[in-house]
Each structure stands twice: as C-alpha cells, then as structure tokens.
Protein backbone atom coordinates (compact mmCIF):
# COMPACT_ATOMS: atom_id res chain seq x y z
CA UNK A 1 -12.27 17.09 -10.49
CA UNK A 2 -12.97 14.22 -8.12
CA UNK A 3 -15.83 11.95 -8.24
CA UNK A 4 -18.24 10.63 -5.40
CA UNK A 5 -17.66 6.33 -4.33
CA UNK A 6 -20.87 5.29 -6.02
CA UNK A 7 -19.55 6.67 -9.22
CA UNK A 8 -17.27 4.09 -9.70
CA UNK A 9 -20.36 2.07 -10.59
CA UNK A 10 -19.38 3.82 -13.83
CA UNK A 11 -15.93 3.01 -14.64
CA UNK A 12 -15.37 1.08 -17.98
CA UNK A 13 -14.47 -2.48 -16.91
CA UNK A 14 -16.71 -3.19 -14.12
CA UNK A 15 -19.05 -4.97 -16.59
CA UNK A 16 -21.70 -3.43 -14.68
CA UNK A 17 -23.94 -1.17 -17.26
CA UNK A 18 -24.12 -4.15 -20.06
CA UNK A 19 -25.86 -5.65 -17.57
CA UNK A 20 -28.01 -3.46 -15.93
CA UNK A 21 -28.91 -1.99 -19.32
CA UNK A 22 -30.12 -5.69 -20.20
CA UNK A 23 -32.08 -6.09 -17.55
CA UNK A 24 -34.08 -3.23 -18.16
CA UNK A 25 -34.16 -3.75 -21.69
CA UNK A 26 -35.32 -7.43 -20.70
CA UNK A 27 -38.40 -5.82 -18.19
CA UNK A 28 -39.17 -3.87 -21.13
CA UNK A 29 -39.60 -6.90 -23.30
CA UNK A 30 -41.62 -8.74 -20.53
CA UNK A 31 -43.85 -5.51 -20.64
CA UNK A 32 -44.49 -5.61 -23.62
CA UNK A 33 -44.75 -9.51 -24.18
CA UNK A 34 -47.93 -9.06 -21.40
CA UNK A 35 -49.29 -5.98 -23.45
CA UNK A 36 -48.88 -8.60 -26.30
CA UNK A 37 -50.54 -11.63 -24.43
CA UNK A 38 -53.74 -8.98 -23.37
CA UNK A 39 -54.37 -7.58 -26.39
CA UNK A 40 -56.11 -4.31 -27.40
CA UNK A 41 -59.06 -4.76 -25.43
CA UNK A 42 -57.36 -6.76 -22.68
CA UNK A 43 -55.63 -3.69 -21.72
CA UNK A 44 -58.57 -0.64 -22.35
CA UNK A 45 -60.59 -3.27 -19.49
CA UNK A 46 -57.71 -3.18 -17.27
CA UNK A 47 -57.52 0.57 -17.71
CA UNK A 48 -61.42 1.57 -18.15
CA UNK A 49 -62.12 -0.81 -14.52
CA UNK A 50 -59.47 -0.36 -12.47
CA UNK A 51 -57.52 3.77 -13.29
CA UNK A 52 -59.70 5.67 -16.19
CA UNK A 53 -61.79 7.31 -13.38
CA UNK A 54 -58.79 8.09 -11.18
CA UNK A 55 -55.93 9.42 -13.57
CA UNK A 56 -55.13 10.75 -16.69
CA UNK A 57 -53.73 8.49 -19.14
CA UNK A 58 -50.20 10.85 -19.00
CA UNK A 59 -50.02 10.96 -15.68
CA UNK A 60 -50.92 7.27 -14.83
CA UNK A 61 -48.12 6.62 -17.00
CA UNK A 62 -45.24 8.80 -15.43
CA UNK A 63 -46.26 6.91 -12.16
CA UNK A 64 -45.56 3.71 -13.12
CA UNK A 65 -42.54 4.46 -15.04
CA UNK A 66 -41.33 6.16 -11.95
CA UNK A 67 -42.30 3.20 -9.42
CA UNK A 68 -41.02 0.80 -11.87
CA UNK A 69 -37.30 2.18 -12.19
CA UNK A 70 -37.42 2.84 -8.47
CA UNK A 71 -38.52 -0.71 -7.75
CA UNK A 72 -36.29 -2.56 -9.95
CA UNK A 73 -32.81 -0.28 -8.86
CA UNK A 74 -33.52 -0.61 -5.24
CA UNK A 75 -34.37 -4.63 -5.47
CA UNK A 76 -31.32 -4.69 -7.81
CA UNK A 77 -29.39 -2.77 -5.26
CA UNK A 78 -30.38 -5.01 -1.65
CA UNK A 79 -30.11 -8.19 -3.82
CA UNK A 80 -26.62 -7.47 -4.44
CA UNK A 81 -25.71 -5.96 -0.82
CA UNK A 82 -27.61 -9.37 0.64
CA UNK A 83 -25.52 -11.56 -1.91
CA UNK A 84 -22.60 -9.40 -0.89
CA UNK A 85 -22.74 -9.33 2.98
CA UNK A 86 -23.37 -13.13 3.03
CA UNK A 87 -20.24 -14.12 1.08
CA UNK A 88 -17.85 -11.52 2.97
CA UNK A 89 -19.92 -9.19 5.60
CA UNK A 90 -16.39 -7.21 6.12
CA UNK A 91 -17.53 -5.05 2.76
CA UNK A 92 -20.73 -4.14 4.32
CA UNK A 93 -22.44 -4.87 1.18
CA UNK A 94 -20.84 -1.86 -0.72
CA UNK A 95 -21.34 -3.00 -4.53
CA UNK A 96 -19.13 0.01 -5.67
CA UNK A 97 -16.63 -0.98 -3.46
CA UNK A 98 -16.51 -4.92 -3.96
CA UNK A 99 -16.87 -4.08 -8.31
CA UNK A 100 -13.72 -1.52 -7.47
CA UNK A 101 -11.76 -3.76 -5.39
CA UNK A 102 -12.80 -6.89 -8.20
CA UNK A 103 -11.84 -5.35 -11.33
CA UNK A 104 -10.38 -1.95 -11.84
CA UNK A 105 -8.08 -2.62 -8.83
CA UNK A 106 -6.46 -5.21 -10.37
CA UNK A 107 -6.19 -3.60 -13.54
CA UNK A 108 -4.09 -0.50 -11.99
CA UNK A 109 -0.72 -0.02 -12.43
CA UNK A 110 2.28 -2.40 -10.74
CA UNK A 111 4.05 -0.81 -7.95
CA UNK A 112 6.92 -2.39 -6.19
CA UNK A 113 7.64 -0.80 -3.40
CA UNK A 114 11.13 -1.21 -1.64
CA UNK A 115 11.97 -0.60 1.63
CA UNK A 116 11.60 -1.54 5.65
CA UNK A 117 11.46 -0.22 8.77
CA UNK A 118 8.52 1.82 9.59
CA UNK A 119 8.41 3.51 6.06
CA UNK A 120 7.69 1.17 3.62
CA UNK A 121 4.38 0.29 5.63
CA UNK A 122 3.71 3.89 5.27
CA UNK A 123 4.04 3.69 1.28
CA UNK A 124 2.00 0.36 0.90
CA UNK A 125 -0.95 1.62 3.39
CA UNK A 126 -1.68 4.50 1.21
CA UNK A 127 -1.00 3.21 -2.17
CA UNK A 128 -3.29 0.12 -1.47
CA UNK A 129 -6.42 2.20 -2.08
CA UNK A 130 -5.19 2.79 -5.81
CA UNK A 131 -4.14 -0.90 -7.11
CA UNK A 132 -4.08 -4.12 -6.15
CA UNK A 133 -0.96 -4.53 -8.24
CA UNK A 134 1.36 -3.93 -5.08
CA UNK A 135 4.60 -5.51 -4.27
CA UNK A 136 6.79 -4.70 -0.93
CA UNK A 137 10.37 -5.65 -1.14
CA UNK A 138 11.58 -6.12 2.75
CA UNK A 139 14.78 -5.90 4.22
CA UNK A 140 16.07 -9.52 5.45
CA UNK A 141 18.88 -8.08 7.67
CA UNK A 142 16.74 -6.79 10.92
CA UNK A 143 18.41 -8.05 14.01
CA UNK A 144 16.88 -5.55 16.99
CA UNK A 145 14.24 -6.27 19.48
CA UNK A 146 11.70 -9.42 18.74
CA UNK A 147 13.06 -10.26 15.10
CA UNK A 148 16.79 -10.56 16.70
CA UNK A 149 15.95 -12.57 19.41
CA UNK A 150 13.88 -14.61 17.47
CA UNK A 151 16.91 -15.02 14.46
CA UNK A 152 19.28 -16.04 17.08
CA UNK A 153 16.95 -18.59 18.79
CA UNK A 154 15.15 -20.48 16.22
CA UNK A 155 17.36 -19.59 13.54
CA UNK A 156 14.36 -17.90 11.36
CA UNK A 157 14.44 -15.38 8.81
CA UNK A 158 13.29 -11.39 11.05
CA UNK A 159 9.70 -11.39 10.57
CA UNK A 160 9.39 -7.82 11.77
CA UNK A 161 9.21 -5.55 9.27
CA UNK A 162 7.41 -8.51 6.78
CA UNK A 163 5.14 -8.29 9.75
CA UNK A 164 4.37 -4.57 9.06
CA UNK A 165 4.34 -5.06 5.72
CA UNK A 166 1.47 -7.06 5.66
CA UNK A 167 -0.79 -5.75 8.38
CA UNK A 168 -0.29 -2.60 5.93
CA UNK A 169 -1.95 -3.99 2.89
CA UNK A 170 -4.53 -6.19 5.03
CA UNK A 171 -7.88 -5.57 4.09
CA UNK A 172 -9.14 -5.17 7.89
CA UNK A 173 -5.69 -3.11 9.01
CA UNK A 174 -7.54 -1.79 11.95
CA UNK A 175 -8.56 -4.62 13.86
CA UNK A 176 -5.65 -6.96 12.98
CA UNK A 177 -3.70 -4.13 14.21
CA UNK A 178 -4.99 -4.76 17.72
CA UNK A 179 -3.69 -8.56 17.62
CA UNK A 180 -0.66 -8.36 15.33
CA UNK A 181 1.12 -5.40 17.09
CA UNK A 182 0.42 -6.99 20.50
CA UNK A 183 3.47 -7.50 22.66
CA UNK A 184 3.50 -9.74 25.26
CA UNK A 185 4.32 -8.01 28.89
CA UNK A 186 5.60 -11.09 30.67
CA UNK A 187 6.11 -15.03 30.09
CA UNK A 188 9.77 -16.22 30.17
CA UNK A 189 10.66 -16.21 26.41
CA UNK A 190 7.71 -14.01 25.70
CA UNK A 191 8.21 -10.88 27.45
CA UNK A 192 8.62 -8.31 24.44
CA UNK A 193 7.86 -10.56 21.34
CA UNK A 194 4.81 -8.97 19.26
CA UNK A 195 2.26 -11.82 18.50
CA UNK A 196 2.50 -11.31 14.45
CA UNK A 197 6.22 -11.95 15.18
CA UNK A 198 5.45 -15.48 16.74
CA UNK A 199 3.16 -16.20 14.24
CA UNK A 200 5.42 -15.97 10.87
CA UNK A 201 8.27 -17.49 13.11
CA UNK A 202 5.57 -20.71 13.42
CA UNK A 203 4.54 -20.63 9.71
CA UNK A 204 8.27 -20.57 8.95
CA UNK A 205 8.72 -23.64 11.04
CA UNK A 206 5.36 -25.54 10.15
CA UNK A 207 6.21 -24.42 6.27
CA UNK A 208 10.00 -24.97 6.18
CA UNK A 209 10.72 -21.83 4.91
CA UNK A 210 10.06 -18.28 5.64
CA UNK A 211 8.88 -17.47 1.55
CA UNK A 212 5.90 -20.42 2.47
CA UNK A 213 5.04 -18.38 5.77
CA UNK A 214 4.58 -14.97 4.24
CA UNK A 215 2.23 -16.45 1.57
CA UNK A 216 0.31 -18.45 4.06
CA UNK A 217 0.19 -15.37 6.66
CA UNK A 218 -0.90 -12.90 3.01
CA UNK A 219 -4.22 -15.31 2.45
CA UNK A 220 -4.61 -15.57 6.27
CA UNK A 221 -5.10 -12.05 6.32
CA UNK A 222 -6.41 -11.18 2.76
CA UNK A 223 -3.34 -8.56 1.70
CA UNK A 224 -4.05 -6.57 -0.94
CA UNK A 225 -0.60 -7.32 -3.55
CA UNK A 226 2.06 -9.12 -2.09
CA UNK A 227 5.03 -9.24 0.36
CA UNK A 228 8.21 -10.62 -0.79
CA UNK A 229 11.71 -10.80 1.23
CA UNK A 230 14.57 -9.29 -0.86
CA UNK A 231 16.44 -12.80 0.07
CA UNK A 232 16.17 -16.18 1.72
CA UNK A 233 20.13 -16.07 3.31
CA UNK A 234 20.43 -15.68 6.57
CA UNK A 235 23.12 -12.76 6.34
CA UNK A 236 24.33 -10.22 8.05
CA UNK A 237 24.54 -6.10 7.45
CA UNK A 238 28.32 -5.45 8.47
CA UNK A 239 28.79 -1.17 8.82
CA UNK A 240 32.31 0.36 7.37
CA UNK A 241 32.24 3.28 10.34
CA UNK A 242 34.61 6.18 9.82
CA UNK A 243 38.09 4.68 11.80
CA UNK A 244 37.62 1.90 9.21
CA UNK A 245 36.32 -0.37 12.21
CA UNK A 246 33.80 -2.43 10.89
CA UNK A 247 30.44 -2.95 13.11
CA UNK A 248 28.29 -6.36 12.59
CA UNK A 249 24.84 -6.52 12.79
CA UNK A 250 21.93 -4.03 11.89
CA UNK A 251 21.36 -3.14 15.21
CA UNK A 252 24.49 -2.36 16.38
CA UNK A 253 25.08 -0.53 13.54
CA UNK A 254 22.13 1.94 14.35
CA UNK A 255 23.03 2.35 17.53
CA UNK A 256 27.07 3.00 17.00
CA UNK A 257 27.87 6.51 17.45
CA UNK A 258 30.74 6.95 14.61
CA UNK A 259 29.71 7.93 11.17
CA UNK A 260 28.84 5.46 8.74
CA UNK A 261 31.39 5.77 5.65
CA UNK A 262 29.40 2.04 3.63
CA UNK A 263 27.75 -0.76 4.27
CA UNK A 264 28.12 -4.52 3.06
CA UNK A 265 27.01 -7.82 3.48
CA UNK A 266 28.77 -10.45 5.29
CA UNK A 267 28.18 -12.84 2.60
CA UNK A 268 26.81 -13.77 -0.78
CA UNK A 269 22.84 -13.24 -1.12
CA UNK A 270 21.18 -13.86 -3.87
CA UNK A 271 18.09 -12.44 -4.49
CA UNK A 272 14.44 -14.41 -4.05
CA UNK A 273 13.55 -14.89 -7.65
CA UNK A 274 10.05 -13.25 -7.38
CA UNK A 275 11.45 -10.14 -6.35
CA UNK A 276 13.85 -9.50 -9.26
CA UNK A 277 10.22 -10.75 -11.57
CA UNK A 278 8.60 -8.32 -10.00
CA UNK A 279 11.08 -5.31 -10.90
CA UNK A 280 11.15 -6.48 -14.17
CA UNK A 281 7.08 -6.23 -14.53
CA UNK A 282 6.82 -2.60 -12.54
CA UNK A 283 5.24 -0.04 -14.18
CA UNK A 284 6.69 2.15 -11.26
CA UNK A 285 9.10 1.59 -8.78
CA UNK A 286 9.53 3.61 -5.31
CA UNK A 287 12.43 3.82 -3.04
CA UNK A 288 12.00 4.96 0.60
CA UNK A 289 11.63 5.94 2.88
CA UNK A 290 13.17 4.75 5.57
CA UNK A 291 16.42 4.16 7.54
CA UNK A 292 19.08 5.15 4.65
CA UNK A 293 22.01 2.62 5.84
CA UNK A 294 19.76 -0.03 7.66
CA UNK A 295 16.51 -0.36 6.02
CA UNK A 296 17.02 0.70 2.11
CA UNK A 297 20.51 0.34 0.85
CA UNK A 298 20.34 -3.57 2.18
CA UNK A 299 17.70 -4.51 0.07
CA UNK A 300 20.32 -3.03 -3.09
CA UNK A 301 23.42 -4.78 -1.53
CA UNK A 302 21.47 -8.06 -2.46
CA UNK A 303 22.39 -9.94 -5.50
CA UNK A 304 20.60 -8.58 -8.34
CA UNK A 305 18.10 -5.91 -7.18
CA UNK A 306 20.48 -3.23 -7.94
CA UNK A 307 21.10 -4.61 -11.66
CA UNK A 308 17.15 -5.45 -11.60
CA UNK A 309 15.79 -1.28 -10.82
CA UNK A 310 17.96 -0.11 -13.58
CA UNK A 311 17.35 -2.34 -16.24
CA UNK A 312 13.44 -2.25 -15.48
CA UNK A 313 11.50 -0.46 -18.02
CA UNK A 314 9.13 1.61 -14.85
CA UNK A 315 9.11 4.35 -13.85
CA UNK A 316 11.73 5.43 -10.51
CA UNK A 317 10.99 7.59 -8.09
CA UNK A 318 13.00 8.28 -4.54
CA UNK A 319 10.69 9.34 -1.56
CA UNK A 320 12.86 11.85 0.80
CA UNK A 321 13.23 11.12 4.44
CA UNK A 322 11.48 13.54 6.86
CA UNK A 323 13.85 13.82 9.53
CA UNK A 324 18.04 13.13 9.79
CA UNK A 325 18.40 9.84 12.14
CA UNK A 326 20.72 9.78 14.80
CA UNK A 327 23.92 7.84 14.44
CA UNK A 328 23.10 7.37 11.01
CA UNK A 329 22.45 9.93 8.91
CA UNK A 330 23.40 13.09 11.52
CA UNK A 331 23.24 16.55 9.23
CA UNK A 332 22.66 14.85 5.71
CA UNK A 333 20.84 17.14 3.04
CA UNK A 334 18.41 15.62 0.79
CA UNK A 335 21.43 15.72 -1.59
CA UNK A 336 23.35 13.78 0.78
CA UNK A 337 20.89 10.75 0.92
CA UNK A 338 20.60 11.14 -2.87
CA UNK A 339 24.34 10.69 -3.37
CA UNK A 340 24.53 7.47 -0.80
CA UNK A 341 22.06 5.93 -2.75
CA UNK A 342 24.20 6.67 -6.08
CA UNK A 343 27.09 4.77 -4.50
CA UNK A 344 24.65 1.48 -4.44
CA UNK A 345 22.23 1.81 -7.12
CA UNK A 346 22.14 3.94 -10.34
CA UNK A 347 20.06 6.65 -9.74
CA UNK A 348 20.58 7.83 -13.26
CA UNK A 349 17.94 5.39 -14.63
CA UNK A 350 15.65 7.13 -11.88
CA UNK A 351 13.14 9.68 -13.15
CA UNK A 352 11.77 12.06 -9.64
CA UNK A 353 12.74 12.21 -6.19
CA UNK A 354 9.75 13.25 -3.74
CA UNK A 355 10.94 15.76 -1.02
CA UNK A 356 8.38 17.15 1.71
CA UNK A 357 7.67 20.97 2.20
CA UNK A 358 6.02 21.15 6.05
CA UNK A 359 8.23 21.57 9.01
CA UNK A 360 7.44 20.04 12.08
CA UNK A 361 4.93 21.48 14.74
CA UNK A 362 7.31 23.69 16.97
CA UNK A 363 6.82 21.27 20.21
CA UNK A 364 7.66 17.86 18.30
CA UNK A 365 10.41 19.67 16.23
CA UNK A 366 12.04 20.65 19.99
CA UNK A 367 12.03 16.81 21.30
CA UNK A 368 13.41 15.48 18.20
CA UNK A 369 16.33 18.11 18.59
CA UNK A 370 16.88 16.90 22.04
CA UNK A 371 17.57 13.51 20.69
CA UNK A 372 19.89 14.40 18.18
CA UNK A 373 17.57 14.55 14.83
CA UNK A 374 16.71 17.67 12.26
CA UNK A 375 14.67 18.16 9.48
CA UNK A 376 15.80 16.92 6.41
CA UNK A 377 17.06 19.94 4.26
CA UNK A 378 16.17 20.42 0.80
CA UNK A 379 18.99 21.62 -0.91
CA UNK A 380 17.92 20.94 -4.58
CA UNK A 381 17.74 23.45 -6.30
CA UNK A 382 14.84 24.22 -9.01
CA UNK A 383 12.66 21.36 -10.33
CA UNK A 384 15.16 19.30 -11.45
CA UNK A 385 18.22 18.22 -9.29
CA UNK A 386 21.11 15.43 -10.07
CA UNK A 387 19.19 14.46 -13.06
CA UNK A 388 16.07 13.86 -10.60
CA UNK A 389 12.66 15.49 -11.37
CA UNK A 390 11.87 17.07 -8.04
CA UNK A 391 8.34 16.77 -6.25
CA UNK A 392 7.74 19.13 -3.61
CA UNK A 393 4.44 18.73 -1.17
CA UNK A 394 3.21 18.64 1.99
CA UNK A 395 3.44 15.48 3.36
CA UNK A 396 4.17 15.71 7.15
CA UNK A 397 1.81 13.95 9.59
CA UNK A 398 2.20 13.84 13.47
CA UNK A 399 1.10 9.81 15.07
CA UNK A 400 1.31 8.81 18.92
CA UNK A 401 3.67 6.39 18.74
CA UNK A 402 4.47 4.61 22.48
CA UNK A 403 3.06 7.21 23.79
CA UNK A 404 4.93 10.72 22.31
CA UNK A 405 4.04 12.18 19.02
CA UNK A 406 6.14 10.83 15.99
CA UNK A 407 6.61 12.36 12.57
CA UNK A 408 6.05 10.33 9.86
CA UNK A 409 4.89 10.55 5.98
CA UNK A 410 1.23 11.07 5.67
CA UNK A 411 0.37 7.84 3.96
CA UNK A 412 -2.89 9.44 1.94
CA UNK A 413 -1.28 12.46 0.72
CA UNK A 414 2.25 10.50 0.12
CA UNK A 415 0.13 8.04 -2.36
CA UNK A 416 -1.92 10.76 -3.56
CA UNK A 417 1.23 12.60 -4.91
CA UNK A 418 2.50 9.57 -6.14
CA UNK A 419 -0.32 8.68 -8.16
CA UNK A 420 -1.07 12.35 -9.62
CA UNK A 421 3.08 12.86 -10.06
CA UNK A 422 3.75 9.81 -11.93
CA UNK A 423 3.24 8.83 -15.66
CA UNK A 424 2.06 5.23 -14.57
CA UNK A 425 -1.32 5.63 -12.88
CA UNK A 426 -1.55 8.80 -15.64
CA UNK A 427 -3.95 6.40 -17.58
CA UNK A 428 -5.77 4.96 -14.36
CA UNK A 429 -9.14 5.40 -13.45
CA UNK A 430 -8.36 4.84 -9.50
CA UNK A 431 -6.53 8.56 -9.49
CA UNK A 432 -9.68 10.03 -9.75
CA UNK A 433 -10.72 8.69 -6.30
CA UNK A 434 -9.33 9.74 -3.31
CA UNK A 435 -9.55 7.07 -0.35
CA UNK A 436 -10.82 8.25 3.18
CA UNK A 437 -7.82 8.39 5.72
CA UNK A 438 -7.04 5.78 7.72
C-alpha cells in the first residue's frame, strides 16, 4: 500500500495535528465565548431578523459548519504556502513537502554510502528522497581528465567525483546540473575543466583545505546529508597487473590493458576522522557500485575504513555492477567482484548483496560488446550466496550520456529496493512514499 504526498501531513512527528486540532478547538471556544457574550436572546434576534425566514434551523447549521471548516483549512493552507514561498520559493509552498523534508527526513535511518565514479551519485540521488541522514564516502585517488590536471597543477585534492557527489544530493539537482557539469570548450588552461571542478579547486585554495571546500560548496548548494573524502593525503592508487609490473596512477591503471591481479596505495593514508564516525553511527551501509579496482576498493585500502565497515553495528549490503568494464574487470561473474572485495574488506560481517535481473536493450547491449564490456553474470546460486543474502530486481535504466545511450542503475528503483530490502528503514515512515523520478 502506498500513500498519496499530502498524506504525509499525517505522519507522527510532524507536530502538525496537535496543532491544527487546537486551533479548531480554539475557534470553537471563540464560538462559543460570542454565543456566551450574546446571550439567549442575543442570538434568537440574530436568527429571527436576519435567517428564520430563509432556512431551517438544521440546515442553516450544516452550512455554516461546512463554510467554516472550509474557510479556516484553506486560510490555514495559503497562510502557510505564502509563509513558505517567501522564506524559500524553491518548495513552491508545498507544506507536506517542507514538514517531510523538516522532520521525518531527518529522523530516517543513517546511510553511508561508499563509492565514486559515476555510481555512487547514482545511490545518493535516489536514496535522498528517503532520509536526510546521508553520507557519501568518495574516492581521493582520481587522476583522469579535469581532476588530474587540476591535482598536478595546483596541487589540490580531485574534486571530480566530490563534485558529483554533491550535485546528487542538491536540493535543485536539475538546474545546478546545467552550471556544475559545464565544461569549458576553449580558454588556455580551461579547455575541458567542468566549472564545479574550478569551483571546489578555489574553495580548497580560499579555505586551505579541501575538507573546508566541500562543506562550504554542501551549504552553497543546500545538499541533503553530507559529502566526506575517504582521506586528506594526496596519494596515489599504484595497480599490481598480471607480469607483476606495477602501474601508477588511477588513470593509467584503467586504461592498461593487462589484468589487474591487486591494488595498493603508494603511501600511508589515514582516514578523515568524520568518515570512520560516520561508519560507526550507520544504521546501513552500501557498497557500490562502481569501478571495482578504481573507484571502490580505494576507499577500503585507506587507513581504517576497512576495520571501520566491519566493526559497525549497520546493516551491509553490496550493490552488483551492471556491466564488466574493460581493462578492469573483463569476464568477472558477480562472484568474481564478490571475492575481490573479500581480499580488501570482510564481507563476512556483510548481510545482502543486490544483483540486477534486466538485460540490456538488444541495440545498447551490441555497442557495449563492440567495446569490450558484457553483462555482469549472476552466478549465485539460490537466495543466499557466500554468506550474502541475495536481492534480485530490475534495476537497469538506459541515459544519453555524451551523446550515446549508457546503462546505468535506475536510481528510484535502486533506492526503492534498498529501502523495502533492508531491516533499517523497516521501521521508517519515508518507505511508504515513493519519490517521482528524476
């Protein structure tokens, strides 16, 4: 059973009904505090001179009841959208949606999130419709495109995938889309740098760190929970490839044709200190998608966050990958990732591992053939698989994505399974509404 938006109206902890009920029960008193002040024959004048003649006593009393609940919810109701457009017209006045966002929101369950790449944008857009209590764990150790040419000139932390991150949970993701995501087409030093890029890089410099920058750019553009870097250091990913070479850099690493046999870092990083109090607080923890070698397992090479998701009392859940990626993961199973991700973090203090059921339309499954990538196969077997509760659904969507169609997670139904599969929204009021796609 799902219920309607206004019906959150109705949702203990809105502290909504006390005080409509008083206000009616406070009209009522005024009523009858005038009925009081008239008297007896105060009232049978009003009556006998103004309505005896035109209604029955019944009926002229079932029409002011009506007009006077009407009246007094519909003033009620453009008060409150007036009171509500003035202080932030972006809610268009929607009471059930400002009381919703306000209070049972932020009374949901905590979800970290960890992740990067293009994935862990995908987990945080959908889940932000269901609490407020979001955290998103980024990969540090981007060094492709904009973020890389931005580490190696002003020495900064990658901002690119923080960047994602937090246009995800923005409360306006649509139009700060349009300005964030903007690349610049020419300008020497420009060409190719996304604006959002440019702008943490100047927090980080204005701030003095990159920590100061992502809070700064959160209230600048009102996230919803919070974006955290998995660490401060300014290391690199170094790749173990199959001939024992060893490959530095996270780009260079994706692109290198030889298998990947482990990954390291090239020094010590210790983990930000929010990030491992965040674990620690989670009432559920997710993990993926994204890149396998490049965007997940970095964030458990860091000091800590490892030791942090196993000792953490939440609940653990793996999201499969959709599709193999070339390079890096050519012909891996769902079993295959799963066992990777045994080799960095314990996945027997892990409780489900989500794995999607839709193939690919026929057209978009042929291109991603030609460039060297397959569906991820599910080779677990039954409902439970290497100690993993398994969650099968459908959770393929097709975006435009520079111009061809890209598979990625659907980011509605991917939070909608997570919050219907899992024991920690179980007890939430928010899994009874189910957001409009974005």
């Amino acid at each position: 059973m799902r219920f309607p938006p206004w019906a959150k109206l109705l949702l203990p902890g809105l502290r909504i009904k006390r005080w409509a009920l008083l206000t009616l029960a406070s009209m009522g008193a005024l009523s009858f505090g005038v009925i009081c002040f008239l008297g007896e024959e105060g009232v049978r004048w009003i009556y006998r001179a103004f309505l005896f003649h035109v209604f029955d006593r019944p009926v002229l009393g079932a029409i002011f009841v009506i007009l006077g609940i009407s009246g007094t919810t519909y003033g009620m109701h453009r008060l409150v959208r007036s009171i509500l457009l003035a202080l932030d017209p972006r809610k268009e006045g929607s009471l059930a949606e400002a009381l919703y966002e306000a209070r049972i929101l932020k009374q949901a369950p905590r979800v970290v999130a960890v992740g990067g790449g293009t994935g862990l944008p995908t987990v945080l857009r959908g889940l932000k419709h269901y609490t407020a209590n979001i955290t998103a764990v980024v990969t540090m150790m981007d060094t492709g495109g904009s973020s890389g040419r931005l580490r190696t000139e002003l020495d900064v932390l990658p901002p690119g995938d923080v960047r994602n991150c937090l246009l995800a949970l923005a409360e306006d993701e649509k139009r700060l889309e349009r300005f964030l995501q903007f690349r610049f087409t020419y300008g020497e030093g420009l060409k190719g740098h996304a604006l959002g890029n440019l702008l943490l890089a100047g927090l980080e410099q204005a701030l003095g760190s990159f920590d100061l920058a992502v809070e700064e750019a959160s209230h600048l553009l009102s996230v919803r929970g919070e974006v955290l870097p998995a660490t401060l250091e300014r290391v690199q990913l170094v790749g173990v490839m199959e001939d024992g070479a060893e490959v530095v850099g996270e780009e260079r690493i994706a692109e290198d044709p030889r298998k990947i046999m482990r990954v390291r870092l090239s020094g010590r990083a210790r983990a930000y200190p929010p990030v491992l109090a965040a674990l620690g607080d989670a009432d559920l923890i997710v993990l993926g998608p994204g890149s396998l070698f490049t965007s997940i397992v970095p964030n458990l090479l860091v000091e800590g966050v490892a030791e942090a998701i196993a000792a953490s009392p939440a609940e653990k859940v793996v999201v499969m990958n959709l599709m193999t990626q070339p390079g890096e993961t050519d012909g891996f199973s769902a079993s295959d990732h799963l066992r990777v991700l045994a080799e960095y973090v314990d996945l027997g203090r892990f409780h489900a591992v989500v794995v999607n059921t839709e193939p690919p339309p026929p057209e978009v499954l042929a291109r991603y053939r030609e460039e060297g990538s397959e569906p991820v196969r599910d080779d677990l077997r039954g409902s439970k698989a290497m100690g993993l509760r398994v969650i099968r659904a459908p959770l393929l969507s097709v975006v435009e994505i520079g111009g061809k169609p890209t598979v990625k997670h659907d980011p509605v139904r991917l939070a909608r399974v997570l919050v219907e599969e899992t024991r920690a929204f179980r007890r939430s009021w928010t899994r009874w509404f189910v957001p409009n796609p974005p």
